[in-house]
N, C-alpha and C. Protein backbone atom coordinates (compact mmCIF):
# COMPACT_ATOMS: atom_id res chain seq x y z
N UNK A 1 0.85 -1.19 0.00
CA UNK A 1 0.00 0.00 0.00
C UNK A 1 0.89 1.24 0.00
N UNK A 2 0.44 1.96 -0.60
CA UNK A 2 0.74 3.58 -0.86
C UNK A 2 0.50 4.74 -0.01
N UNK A 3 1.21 4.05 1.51
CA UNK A 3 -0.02 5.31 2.65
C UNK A 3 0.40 6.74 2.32
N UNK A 4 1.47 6.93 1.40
CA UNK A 4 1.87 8.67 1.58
C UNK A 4 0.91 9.36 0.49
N UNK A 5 -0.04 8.41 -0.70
CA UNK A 5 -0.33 8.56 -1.51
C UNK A 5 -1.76 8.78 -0.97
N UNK A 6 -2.18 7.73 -0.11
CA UNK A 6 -3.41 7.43 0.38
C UNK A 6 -3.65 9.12 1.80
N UNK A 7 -2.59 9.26 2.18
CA UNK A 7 -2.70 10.68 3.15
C UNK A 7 -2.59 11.67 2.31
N UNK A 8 -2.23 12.02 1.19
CA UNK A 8 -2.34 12.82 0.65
C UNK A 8 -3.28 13.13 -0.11
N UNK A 9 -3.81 12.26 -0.29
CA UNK A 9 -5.22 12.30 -1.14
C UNK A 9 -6.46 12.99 0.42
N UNK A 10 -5.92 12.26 1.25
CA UNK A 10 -6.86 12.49 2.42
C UNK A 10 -7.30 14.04 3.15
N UNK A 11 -6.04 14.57 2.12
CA UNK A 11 -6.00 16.17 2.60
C UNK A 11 -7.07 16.88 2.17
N UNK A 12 -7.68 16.43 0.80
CA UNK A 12 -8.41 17.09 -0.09
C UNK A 12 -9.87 17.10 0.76
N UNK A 13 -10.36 16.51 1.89
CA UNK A 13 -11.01 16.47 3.08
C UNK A 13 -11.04 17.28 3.92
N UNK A 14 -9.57 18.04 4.20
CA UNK A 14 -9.63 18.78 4.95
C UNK A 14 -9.73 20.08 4.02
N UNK A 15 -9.14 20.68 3.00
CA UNK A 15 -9.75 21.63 2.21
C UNK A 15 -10.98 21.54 1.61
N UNK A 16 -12.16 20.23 1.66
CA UNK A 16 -13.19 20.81 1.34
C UNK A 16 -14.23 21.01 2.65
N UNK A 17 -13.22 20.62 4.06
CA UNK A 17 -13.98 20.93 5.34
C UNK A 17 -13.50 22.47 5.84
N UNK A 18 -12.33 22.97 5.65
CA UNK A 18 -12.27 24.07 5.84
C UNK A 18 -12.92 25.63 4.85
N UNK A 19 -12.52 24.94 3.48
CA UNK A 19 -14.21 25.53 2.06
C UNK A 19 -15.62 25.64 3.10
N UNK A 20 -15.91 24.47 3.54
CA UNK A 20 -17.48 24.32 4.35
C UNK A 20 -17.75 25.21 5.65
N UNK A 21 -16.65 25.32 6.01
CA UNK A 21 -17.07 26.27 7.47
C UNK A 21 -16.82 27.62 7.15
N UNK A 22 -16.56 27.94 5.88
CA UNK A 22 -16.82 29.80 5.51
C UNK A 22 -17.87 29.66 4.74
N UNK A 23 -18.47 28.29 4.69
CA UNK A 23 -19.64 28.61 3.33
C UNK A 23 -19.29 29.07 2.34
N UNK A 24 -18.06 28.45 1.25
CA UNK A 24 -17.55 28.73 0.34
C UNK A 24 -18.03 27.21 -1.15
N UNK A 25 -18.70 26.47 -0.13
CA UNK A 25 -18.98 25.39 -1.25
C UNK A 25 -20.52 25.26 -1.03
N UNK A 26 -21.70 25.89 -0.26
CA UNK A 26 -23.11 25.96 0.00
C UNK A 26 -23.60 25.11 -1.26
N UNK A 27 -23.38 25.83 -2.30
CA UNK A 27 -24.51 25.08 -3.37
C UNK A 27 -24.26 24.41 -4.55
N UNK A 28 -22.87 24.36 -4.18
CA UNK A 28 -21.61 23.37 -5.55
C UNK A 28 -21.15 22.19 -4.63
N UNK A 29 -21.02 21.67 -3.68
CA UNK A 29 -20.51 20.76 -2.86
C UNK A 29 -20.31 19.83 -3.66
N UNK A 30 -21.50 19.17 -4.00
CA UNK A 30 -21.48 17.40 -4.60
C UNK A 30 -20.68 17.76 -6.04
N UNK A 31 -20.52 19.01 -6.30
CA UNK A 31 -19.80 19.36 -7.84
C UNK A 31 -18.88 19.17 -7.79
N UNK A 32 -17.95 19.56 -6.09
CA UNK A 32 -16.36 19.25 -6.15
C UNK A 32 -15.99 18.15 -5.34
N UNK A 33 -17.04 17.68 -4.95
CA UNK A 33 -17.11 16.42 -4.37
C UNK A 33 -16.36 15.66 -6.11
N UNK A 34 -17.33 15.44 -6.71
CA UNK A 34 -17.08 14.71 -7.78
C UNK A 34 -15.50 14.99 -8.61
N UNK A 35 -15.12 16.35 -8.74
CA UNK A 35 -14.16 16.08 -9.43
C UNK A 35 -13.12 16.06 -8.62
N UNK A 36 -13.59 15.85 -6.98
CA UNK A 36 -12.51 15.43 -6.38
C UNK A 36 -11.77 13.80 -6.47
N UNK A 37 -13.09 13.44 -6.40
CA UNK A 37 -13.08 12.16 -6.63
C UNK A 37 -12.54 11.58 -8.15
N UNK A 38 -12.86 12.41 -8.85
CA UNK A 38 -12.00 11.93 -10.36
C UNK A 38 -10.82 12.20 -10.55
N UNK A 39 -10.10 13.45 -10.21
CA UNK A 39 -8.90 13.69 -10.07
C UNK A 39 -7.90 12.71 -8.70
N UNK A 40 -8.61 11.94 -7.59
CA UNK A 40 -7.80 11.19 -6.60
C UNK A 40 -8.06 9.88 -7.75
N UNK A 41 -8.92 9.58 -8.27
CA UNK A 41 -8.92 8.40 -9.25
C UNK A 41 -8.13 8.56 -10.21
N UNK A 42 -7.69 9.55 -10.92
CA UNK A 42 -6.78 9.80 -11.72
C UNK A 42 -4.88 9.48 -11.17
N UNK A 43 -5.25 10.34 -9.61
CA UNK A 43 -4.01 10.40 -9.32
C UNK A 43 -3.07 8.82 -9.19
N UNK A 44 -4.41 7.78 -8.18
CA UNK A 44 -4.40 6.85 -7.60
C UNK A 44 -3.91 5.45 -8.63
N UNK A 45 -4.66 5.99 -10.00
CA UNK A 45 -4.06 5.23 -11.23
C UNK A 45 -2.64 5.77 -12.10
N UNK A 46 -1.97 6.57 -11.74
CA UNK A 46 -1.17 6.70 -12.32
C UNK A 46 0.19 6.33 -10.80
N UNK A 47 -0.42 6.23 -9.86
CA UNK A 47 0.40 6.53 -8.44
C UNK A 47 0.95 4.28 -8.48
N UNK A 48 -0.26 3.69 -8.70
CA UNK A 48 -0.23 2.34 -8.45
C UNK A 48 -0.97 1.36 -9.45
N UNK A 49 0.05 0.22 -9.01
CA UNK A 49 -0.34 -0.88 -9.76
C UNK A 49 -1.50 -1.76 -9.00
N UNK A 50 -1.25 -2.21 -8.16
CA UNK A 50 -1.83 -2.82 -7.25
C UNK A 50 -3.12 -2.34 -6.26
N UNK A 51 -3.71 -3.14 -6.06
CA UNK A 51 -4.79 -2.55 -5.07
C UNK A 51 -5.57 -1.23 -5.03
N UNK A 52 -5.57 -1.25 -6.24
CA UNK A 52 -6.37 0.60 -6.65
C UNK A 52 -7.31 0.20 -6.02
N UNK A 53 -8.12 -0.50 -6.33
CA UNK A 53 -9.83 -0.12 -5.64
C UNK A 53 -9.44 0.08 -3.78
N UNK A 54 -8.77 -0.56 -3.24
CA UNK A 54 -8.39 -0.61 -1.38
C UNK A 54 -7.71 0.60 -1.58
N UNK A 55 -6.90 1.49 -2.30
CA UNK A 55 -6.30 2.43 -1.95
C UNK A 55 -7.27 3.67 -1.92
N UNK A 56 -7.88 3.36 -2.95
CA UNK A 56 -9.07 4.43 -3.41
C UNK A 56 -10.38 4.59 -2.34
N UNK A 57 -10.52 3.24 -1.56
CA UNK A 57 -11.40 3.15 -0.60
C UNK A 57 -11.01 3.74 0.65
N UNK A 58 -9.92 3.50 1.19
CA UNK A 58 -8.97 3.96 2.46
C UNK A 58 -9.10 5.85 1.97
N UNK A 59 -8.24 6.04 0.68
CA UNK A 59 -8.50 7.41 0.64
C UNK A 59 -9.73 8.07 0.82
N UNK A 60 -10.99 7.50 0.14
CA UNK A 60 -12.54 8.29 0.65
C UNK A 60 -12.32 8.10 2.20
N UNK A 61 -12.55 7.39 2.87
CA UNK A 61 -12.61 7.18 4.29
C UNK A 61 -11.63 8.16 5.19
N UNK A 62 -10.74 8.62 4.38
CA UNK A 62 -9.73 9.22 5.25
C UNK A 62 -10.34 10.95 4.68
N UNK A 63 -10.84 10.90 3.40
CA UNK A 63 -11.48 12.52 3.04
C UNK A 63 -12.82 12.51 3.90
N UNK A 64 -13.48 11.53 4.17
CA UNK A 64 -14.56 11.40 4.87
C UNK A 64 -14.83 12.22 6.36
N UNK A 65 -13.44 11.32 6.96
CA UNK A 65 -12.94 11.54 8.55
C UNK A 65 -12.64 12.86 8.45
N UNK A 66 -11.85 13.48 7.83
CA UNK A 66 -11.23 14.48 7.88
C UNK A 66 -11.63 15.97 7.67
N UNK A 67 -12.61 15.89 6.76
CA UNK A 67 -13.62 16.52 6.60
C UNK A 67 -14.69 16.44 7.28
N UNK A 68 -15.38 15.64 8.11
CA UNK A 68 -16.24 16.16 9.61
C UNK A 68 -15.37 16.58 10.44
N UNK A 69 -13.76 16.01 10.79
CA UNK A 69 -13.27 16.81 11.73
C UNK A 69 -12.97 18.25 11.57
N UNK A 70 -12.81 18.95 10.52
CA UNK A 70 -12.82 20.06 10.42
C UNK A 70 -14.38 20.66 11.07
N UNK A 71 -15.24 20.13 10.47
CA UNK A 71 -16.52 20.72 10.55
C UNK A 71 -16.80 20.86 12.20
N UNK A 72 -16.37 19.63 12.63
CA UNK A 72 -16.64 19.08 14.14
C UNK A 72 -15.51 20.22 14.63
N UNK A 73 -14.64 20.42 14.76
CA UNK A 73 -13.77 21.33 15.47
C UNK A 73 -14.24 22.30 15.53
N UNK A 74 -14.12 23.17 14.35
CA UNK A 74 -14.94 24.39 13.98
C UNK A 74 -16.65 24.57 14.00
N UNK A 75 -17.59 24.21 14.96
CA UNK A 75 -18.94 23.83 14.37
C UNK A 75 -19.38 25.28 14.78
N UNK A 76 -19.06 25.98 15.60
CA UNK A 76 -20.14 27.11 15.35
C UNK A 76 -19.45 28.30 14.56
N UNK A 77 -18.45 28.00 13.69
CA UNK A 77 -17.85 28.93 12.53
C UNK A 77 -19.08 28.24 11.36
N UNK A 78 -18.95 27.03 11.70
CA UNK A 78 -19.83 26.28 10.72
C UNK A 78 -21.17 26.69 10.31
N UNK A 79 -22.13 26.57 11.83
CA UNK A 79 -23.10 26.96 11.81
C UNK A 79 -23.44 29.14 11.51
N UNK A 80 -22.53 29.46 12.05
CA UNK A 80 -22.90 31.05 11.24
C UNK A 80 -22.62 31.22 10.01
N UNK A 81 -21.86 30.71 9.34
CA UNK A 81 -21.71 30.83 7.85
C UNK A 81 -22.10 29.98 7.26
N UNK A 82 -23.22 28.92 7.64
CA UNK A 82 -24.15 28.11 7.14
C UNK A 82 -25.51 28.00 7.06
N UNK A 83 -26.45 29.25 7.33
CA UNK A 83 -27.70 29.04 8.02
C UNK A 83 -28.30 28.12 7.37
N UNK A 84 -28.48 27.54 6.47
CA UNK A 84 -29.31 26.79 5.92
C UNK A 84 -28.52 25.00 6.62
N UNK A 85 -27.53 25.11 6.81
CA UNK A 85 -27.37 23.87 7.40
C UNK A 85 -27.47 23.96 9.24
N UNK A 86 -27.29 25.34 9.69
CA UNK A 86 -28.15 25.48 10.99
C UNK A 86 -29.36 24.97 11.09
N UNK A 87 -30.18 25.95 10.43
CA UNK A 87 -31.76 25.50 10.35
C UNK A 87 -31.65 24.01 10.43
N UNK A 88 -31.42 23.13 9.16
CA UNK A 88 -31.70 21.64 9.12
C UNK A 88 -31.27 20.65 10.47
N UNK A 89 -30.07 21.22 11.09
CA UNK A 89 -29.50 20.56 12.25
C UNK A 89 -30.59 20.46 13.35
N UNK A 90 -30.79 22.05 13.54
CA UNK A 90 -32.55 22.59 14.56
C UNK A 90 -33.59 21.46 14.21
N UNK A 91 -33.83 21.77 13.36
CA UNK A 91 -34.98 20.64 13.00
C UNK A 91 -35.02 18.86 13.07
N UNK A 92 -33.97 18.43 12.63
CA UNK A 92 -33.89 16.89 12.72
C UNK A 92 -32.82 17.00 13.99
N UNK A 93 -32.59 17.45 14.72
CA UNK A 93 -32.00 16.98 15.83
C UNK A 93 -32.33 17.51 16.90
N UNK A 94 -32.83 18.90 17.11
CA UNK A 94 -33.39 19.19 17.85
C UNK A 94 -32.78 20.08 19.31
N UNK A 95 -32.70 19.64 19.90
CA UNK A 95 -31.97 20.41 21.43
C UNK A 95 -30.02 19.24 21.45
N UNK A 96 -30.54 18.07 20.88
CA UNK A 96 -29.59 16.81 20.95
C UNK A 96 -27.79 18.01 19.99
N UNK A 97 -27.18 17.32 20.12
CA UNK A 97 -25.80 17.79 19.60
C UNK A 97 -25.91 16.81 18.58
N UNK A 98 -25.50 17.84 17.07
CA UNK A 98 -25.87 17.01 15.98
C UNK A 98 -24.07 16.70 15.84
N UNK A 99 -23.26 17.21 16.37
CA UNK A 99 -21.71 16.69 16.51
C UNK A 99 -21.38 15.40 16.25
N UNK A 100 -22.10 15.19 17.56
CA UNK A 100 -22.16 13.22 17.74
C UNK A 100 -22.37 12.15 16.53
N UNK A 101 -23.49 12.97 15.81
CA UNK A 101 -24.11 12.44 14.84
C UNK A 101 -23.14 12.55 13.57
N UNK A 102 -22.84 13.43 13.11
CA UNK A 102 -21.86 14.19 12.35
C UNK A 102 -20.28 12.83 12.65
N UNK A 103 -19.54 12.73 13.98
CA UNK A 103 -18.49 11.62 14.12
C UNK A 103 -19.26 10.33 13.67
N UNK A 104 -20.48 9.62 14.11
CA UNK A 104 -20.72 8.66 13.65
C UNK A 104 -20.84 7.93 12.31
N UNK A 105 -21.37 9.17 11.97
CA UNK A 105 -21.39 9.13 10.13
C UNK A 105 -20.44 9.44 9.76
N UNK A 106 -19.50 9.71 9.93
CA UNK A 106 -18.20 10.51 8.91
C UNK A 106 -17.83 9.40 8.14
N UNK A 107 -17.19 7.85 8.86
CA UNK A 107 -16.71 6.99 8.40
C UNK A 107 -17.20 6.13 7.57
N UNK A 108 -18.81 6.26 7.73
CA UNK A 108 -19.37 5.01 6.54
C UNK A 108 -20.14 6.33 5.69
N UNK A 109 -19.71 7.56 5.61
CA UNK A 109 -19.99 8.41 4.49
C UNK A 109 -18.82 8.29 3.83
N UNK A 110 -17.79 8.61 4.27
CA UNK A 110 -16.41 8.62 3.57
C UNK A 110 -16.07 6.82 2.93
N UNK A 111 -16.64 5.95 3.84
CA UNK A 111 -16.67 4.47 3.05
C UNK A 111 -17.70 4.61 1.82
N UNK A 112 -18.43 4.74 1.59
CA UNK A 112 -19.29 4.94 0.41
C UNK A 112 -18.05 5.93 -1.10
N UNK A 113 -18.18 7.06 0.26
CA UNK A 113 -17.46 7.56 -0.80
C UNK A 113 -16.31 7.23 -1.40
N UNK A 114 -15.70 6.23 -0.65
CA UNK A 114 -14.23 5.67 -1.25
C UNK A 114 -14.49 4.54 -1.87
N UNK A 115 -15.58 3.79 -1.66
CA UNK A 115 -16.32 3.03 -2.80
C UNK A 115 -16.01 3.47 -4.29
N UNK A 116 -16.72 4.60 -4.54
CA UNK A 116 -16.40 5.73 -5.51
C UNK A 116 -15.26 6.00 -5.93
N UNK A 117 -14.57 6.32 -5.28
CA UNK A 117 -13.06 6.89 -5.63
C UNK A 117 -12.80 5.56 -5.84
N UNK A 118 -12.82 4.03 -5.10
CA UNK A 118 -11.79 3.23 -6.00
C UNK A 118 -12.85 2.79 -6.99
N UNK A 119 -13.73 2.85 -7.05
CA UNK A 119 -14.53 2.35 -8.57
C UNK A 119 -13.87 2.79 -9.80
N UNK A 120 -13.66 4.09 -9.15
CA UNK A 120 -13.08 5.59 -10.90
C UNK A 120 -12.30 4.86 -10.81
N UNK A 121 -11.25 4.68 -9.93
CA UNK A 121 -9.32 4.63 -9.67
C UNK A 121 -9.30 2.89 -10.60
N UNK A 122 -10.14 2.48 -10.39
CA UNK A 122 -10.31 0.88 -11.36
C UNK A 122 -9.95 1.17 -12.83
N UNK A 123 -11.59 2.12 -12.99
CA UNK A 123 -11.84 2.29 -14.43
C UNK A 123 -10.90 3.15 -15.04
N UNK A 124 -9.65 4.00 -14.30
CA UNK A 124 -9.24 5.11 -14.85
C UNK A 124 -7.89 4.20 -15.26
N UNK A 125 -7.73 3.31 -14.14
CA UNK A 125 -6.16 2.14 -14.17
C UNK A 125 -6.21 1.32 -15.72
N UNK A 126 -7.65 1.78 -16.04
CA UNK A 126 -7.78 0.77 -17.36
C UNK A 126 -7.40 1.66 -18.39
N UNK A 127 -7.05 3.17 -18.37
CA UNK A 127 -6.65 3.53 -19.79
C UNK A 127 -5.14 3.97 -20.17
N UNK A 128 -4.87 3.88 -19.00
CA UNK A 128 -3.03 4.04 -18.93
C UNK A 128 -2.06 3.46 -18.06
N UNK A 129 -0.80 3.21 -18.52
CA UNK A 129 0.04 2.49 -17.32
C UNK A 129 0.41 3.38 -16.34
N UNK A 130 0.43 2.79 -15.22
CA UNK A 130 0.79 3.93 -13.88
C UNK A 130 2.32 3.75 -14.32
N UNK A 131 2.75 4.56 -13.17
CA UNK A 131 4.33 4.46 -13.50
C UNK A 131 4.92 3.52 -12.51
C-alpha cells in the first residue's frame, strides 16, 4: 500500500472541510465532491499498480474523517456561515448535539465515498500504465 499517496489524497477532506465552514462550497458541494473524486482516481491510477480499488477506498474514508473533523472542530464557525445547514441541524436533531451524529457518520460516508473513488481509480487504471 501507498499510505503517503493514500494521506495525501486524504488532505483534499480537509480543504473541502475548511471551504465548508466559511460557506464557500453551500450550493456546488457534490460538484467538487465529484471532481474530487475523479482527479484522486486519476491520481491513484497513475500513483499504483496494485490494489487501486483498497487504496481508493482507504483514501474516501480518510477525506470522509477528515472533513467532519474540520466541521466538528470548527462547528459554530460552521453553523454562522451556514444558516441553511443550521436550520436543518434545529430541525432533525433538535436540542440533541448534531456533533455526535456528524463523528458517527463521517466513516461510513467517507466508506461509500471511497467506494467511488476506488470504482473511478479501477476504471481510470484501465486507460493508462501507472508508473
Amino acid at each position: 500500500m501507498k499510505w503517503n499517496v493514500i494521506l495525501l489524497l486524504s488532505l483534499f477532506g480537509i480543504a473541502m472541510g475548511t471551504a465548508s465552514i466559511f460557506g464557500l462550497t453551500a450550493s456546488r458541494e457534490l460538484y467538487e465532491w465529484v471532481v474530487i473524486a475523479l482527479l484522486s482516481a486519476y491520481i491513484l491510477s497513475k500513483q499504483t499498480t496494485h490494489k487501486i480499488f483498497l487504496h481508493g477506498v482507504y483514501s474516501g474514508i480518510g477525506m470522509g474523517i477528515n472533513f467532519s473533523l474540520v466541521q466538528i472542530i470548527f462547528f459554530q464557525t460552521f453553523l454562522e456561515h451556514n444558516p441553511a445547514a443550521s436550520a436543518g441541524f434545529q430541525k432533525i436533531f433538535g436540542d440533541q448535539n448534531p456533533q455526535i451524529y456528524i463523528v458517527g457518520l463521517s466513516p461510513i460516508i467517507g466508506g461509500i465515498y471511497g467506494l467511488i473513488v476506488g470504482s473511478l481509480s479501477v476504471a481510470a487504471g484501465k486507460f493508462h500504465i501507472p508508473k
